[in-house]
N, C-alpha and C. Protein backbone atom coordinates (compact mmCIF):
# COMPACT_ATOMS: atom_id res chain seq x y z
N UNK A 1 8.26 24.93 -42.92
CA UNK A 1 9.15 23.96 -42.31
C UNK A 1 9.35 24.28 -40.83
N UNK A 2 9.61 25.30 -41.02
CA UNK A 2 9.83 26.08 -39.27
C UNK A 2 8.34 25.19 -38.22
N UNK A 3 7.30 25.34 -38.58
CA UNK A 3 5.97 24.99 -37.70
C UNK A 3 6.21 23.77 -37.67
N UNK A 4 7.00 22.68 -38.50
CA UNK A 4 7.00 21.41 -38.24
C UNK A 4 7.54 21.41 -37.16
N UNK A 5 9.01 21.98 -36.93
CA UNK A 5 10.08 21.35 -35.95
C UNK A 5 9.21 22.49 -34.68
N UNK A 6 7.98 23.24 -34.86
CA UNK A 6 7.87 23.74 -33.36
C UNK A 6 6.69 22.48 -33.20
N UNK A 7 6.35 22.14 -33.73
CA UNK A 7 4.82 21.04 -33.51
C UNK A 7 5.72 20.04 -33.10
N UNK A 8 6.68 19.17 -33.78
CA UNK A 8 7.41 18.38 -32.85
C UNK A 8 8.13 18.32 -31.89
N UNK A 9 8.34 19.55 -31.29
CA UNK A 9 8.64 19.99 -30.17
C UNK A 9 7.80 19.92 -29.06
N UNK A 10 6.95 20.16 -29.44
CA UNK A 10 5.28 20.41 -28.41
C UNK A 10 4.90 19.13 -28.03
N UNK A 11 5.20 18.04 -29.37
CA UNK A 11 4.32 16.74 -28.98
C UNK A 11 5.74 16.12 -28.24
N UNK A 12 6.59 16.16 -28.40
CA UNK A 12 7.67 15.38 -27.69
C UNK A 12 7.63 15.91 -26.11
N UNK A 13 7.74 17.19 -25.94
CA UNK A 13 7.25 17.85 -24.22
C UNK A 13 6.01 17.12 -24.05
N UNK A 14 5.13 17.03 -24.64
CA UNK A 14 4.05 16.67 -24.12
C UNK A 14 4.05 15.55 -23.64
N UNK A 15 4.34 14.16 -24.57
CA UNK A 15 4.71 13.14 -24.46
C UNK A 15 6.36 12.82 -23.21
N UNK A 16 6.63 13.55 -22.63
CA UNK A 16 7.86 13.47 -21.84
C UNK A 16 6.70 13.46 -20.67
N UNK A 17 6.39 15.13 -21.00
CA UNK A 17 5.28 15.37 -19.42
C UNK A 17 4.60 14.03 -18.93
N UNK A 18 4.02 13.44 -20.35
CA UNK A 18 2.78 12.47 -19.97
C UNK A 18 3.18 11.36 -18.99
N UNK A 19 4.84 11.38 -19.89
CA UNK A 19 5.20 9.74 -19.50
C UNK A 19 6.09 9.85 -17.66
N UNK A 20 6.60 11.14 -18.01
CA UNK A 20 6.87 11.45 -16.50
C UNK A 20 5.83 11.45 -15.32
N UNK A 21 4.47 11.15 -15.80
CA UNK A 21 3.28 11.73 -15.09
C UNK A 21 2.96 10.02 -14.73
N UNK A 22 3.03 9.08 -15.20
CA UNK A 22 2.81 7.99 -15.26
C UNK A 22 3.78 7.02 -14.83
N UNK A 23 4.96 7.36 -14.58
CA UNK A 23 6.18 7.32 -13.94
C UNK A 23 5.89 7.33 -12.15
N UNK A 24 5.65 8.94 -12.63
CA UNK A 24 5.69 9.18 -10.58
C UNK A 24 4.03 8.19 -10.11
N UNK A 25 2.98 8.10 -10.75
CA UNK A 25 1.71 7.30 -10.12
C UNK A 25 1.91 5.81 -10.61
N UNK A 26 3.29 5.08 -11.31
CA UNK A 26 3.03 3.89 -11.01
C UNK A 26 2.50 3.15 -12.07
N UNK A 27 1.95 4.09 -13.22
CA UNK A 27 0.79 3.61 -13.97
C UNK A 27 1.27 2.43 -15.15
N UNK A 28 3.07 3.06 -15.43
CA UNK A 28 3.34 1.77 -16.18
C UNK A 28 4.34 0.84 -15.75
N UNK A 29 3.70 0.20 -14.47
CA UNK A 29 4.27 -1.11 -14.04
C UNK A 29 4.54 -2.07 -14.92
N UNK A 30 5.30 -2.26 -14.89
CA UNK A 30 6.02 -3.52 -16.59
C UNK A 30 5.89 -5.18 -15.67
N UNK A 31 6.52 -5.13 -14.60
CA UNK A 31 6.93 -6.02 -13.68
C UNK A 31 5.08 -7.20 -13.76
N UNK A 32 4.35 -6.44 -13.21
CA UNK A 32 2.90 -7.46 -13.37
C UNK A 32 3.25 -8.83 -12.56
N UNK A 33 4.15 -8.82 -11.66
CA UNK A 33 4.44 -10.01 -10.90
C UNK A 33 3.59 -10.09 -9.57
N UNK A 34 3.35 -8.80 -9.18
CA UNK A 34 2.80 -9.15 -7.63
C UNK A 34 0.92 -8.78 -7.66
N UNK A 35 0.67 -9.89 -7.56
CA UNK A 35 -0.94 -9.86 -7.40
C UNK A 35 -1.17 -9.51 -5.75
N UNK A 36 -0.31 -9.43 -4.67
CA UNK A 36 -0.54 -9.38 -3.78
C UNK A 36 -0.37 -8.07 -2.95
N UNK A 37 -0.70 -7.08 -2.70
CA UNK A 37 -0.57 -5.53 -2.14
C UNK A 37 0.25 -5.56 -0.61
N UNK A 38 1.91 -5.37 -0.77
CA UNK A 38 2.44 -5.54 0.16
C UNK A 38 2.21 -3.85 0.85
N UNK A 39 2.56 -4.05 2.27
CA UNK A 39 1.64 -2.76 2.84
C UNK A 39 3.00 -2.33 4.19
N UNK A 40 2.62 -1.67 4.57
CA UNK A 40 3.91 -1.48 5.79
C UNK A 40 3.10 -1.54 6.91
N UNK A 41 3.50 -2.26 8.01
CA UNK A 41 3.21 -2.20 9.42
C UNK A 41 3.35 -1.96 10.48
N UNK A 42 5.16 -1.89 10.44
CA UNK A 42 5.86 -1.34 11.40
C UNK A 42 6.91 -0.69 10.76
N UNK A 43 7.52 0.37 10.46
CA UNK A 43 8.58 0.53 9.81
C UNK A 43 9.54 2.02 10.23
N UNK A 44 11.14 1.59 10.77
CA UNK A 44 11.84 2.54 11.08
C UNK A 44 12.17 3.39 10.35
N UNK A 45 12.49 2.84 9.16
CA UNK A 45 14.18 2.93 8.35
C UNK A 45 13.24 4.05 7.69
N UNK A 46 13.98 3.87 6.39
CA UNK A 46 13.23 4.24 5.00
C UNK A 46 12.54 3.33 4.06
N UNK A 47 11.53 3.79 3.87
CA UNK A 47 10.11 2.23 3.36
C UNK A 47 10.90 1.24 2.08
N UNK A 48 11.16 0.01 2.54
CA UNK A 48 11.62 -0.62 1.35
C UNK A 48 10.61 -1.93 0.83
N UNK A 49 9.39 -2.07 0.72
CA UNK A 49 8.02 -2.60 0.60
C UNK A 49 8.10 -2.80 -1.36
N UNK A 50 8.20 -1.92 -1.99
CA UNK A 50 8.39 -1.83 -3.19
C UNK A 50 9.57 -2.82 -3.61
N UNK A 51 10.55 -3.03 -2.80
CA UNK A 51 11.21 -4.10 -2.99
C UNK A 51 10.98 -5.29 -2.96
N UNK A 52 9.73 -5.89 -2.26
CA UNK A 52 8.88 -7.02 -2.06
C UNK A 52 7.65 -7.63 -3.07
N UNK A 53 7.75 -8.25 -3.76
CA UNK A 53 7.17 -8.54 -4.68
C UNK A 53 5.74 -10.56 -4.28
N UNK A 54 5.19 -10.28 -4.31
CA UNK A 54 4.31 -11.54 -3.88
C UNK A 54 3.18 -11.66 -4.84
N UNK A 55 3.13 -13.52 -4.83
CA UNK A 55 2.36 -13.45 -6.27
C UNK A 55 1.31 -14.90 -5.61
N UNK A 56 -0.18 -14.97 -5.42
CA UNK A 56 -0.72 -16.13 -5.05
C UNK A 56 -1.17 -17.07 -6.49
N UNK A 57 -1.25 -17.93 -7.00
CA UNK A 57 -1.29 -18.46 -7.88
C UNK A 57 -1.43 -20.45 -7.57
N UNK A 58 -3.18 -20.55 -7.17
CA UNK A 58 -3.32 -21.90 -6.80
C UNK A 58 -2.77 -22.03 -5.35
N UNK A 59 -2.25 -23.03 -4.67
CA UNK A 59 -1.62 -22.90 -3.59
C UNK A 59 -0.07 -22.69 -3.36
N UNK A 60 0.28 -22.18 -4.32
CA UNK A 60 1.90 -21.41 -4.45
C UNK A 60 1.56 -20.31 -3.93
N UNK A 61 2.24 -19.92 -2.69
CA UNK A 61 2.61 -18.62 -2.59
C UNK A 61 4.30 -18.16 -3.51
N UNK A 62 4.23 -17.37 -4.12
CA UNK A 62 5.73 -17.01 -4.62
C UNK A 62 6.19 -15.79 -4.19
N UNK A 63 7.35 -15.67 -3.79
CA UNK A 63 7.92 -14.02 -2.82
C UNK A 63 8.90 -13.91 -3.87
N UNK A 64 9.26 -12.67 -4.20
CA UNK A 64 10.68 -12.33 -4.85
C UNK A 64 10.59 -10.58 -4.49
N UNK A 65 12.35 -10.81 -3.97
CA UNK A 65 13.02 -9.43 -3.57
C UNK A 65 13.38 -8.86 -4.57
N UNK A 66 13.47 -7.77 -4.65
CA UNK A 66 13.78 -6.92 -5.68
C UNK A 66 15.61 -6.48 -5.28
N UNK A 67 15.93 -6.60 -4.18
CA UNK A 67 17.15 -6.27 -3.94
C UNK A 67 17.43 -6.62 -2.60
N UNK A 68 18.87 -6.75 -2.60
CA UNK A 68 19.50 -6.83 -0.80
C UNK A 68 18.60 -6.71 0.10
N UNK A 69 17.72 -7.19 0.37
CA UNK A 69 17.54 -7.01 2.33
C UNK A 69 18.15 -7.15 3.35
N UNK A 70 19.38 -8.17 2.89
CA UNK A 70 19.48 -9.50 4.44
C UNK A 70 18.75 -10.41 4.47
N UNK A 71 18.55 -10.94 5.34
CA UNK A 71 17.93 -12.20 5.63
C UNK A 71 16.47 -11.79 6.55
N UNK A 72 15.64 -12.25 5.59
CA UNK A 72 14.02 -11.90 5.47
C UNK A 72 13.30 -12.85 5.98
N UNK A 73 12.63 -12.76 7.15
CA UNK A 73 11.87 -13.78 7.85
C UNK A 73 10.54 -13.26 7.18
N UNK A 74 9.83 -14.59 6.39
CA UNK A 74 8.63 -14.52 5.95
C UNK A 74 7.83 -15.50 6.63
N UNK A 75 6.60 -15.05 6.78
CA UNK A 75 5.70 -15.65 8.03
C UNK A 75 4.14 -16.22 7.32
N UNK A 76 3.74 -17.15 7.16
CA UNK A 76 2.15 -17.39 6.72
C UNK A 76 1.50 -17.64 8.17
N UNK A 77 0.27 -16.68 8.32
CA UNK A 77 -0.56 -17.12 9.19
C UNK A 77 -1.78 -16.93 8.21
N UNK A 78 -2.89 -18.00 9.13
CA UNK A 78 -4.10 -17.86 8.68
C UNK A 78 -4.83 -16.52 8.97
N UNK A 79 -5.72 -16.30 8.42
CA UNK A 79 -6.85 -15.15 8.81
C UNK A 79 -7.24 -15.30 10.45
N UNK A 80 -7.25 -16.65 10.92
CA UNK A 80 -7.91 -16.93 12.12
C UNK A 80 -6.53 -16.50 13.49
N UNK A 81 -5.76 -16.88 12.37
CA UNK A 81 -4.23 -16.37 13.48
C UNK A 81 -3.38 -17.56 13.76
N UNK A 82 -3.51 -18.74 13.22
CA UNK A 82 -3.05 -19.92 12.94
C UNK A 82 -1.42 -19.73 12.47
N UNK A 83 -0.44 -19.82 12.54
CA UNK A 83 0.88 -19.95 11.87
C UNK A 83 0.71 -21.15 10.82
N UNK A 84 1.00 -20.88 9.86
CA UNK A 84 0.70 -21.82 8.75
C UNK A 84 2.44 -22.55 8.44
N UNK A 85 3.61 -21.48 8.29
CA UNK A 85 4.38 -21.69 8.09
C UNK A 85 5.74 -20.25 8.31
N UNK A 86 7.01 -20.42 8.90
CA UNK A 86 8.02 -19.37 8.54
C UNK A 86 9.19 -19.86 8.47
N UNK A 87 9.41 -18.80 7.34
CA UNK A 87 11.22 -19.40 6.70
C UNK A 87 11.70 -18.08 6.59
N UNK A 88 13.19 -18.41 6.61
CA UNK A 88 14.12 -17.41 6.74
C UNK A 88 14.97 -17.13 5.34
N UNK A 89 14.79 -16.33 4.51
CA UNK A 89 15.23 -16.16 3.64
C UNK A 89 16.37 -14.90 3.25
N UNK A 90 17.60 -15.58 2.61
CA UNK A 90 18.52 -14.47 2.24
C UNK A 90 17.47 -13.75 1.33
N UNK A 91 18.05 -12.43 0.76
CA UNK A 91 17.91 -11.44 -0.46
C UNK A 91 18.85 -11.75 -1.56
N UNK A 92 18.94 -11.57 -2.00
CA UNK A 92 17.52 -11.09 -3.16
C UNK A 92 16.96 -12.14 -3.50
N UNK A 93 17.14 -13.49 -3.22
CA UNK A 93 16.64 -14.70 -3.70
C UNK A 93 15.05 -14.97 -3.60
N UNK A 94 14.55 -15.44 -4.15
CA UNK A 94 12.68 -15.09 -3.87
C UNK A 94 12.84 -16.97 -2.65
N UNK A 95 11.64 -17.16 -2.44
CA UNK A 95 10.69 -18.44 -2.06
C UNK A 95 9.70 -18.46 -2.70
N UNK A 96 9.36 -19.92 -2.40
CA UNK A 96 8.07 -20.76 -3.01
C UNK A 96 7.22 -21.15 -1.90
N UNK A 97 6.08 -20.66 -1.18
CA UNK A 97 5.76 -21.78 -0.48
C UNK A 97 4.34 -22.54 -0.88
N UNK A 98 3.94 -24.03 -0.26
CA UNK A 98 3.24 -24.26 -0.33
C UNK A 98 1.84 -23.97 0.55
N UNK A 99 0.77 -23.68 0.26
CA UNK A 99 -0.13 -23.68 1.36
C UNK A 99 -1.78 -24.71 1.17
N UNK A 100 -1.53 -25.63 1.90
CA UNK A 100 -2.59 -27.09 1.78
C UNK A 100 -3.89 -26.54 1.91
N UNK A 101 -4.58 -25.59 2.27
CA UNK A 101 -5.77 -25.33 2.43
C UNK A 101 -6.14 -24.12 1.95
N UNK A 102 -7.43 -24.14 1.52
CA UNK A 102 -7.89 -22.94 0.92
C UNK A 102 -8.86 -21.78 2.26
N UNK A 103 -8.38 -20.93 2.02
CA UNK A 103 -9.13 -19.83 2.77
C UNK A 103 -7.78 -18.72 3.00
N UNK A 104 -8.32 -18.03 3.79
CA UNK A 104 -7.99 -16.46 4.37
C UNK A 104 -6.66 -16.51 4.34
N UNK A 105 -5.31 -15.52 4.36
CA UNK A 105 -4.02 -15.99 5.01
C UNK A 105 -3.66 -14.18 4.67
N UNK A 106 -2.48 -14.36 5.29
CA UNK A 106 -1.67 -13.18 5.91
C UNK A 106 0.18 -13.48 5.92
N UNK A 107 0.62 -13.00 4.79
CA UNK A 107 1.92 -13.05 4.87
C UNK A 107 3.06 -12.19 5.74
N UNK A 108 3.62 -12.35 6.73
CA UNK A 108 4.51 -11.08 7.12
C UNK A 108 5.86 -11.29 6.61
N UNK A 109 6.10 -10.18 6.63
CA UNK A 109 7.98 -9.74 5.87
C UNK A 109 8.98 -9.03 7.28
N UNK A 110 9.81 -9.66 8.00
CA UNK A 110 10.33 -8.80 8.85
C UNK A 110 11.58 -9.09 8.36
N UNK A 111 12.17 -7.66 8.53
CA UNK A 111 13.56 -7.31 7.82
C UNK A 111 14.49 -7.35 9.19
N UNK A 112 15.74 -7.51 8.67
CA UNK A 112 16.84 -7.63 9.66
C UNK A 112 16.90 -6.18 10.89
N UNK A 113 16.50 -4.80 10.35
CA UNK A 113 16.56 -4.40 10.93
C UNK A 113 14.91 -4.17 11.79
N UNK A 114 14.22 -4.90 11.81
CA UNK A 114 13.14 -4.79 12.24
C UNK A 114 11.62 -4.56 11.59
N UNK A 115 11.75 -3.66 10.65
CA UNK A 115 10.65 -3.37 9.64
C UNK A 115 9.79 -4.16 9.26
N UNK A 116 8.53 -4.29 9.36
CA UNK A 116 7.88 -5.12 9.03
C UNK A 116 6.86 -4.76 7.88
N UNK A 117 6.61 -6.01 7.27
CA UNK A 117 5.68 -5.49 5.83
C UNK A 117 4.63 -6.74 5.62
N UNK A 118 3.37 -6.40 5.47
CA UNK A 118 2.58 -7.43 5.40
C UNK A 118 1.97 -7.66 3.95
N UNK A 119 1.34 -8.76 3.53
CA UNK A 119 -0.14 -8.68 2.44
C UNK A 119 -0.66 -9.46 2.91
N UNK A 120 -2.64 -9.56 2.60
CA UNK A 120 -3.67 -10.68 2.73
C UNK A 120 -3.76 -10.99 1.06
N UNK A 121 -4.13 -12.32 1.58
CA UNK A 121 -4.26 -12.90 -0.17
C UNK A 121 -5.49 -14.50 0.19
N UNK A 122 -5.69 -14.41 -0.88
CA UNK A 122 -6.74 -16.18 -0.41
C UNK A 122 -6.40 -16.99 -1.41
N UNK A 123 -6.51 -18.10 -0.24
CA UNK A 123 -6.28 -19.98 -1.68
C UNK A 123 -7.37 -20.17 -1.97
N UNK A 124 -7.79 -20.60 -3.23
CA UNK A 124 -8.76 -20.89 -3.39
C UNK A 124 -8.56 -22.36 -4.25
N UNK A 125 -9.63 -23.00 -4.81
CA UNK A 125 -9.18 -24.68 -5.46
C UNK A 125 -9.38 -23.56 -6.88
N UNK A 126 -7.98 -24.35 -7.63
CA UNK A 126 -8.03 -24.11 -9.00
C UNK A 126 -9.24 -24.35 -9.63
């Protein structure tokens, strides 16, 4: 009886280790919302990018904050450098935008205190 409760001891550490290990690299993202790799570009503070969530899907762009920013100026330009569209958005509330043409684009995120956070993503026809 004794070797049971040390074997379940072993597999429960183990299984802690594993899941702590998969924890710190990210590996079990539950969320699966952002198809889009938000990145940092300019940034003072302390990195809050992980709070930014972006999802391309047809010509929906969809943004959702994960928490408080302030008021989040989000920016579409084209690949070519075109301004496609920018809106000013409180936190935590996400946007929708539309984008009419398919090709290249470039989202920016500038935060109240300056920080900036980008992703590239492409429209393509459903």
């Amino acid at each position: 009886m004794r070797h049971l409760n040390l074997k379940q001891i072993f597999l429960m550490f183990g299984f802690f280790v594993l899941s702590s290990f998969c924890g710190a690299k990210g590996i079990h993202n539950t969320d699966h919302y952002s198809n889009i790799n938000i990145k940092e570009a300019s940034i003072q503070g302390f990195p809050k990018g992980y709070a930014i969530q972006a999802n391309i899907e047809g010509h929906v762009l969809s943004v959702v904050f994960l928490e408080n920013l302030g008021q989040v100026s989000v920016e579409v330009v084209s690949a070519m450098g075109w301004e496609v569209t920018t809106r000013v958005t409180p936190t935590p509330n996400g946007v929708d935008i539309y984008i009419t043409n398919t090709g290249s684009y470039i989202v920016y995120f500038t935060l109240p205190n300056g920080d900036v956070y980008y992703g590239e993503f492409e429209v393509t026809e459903d």
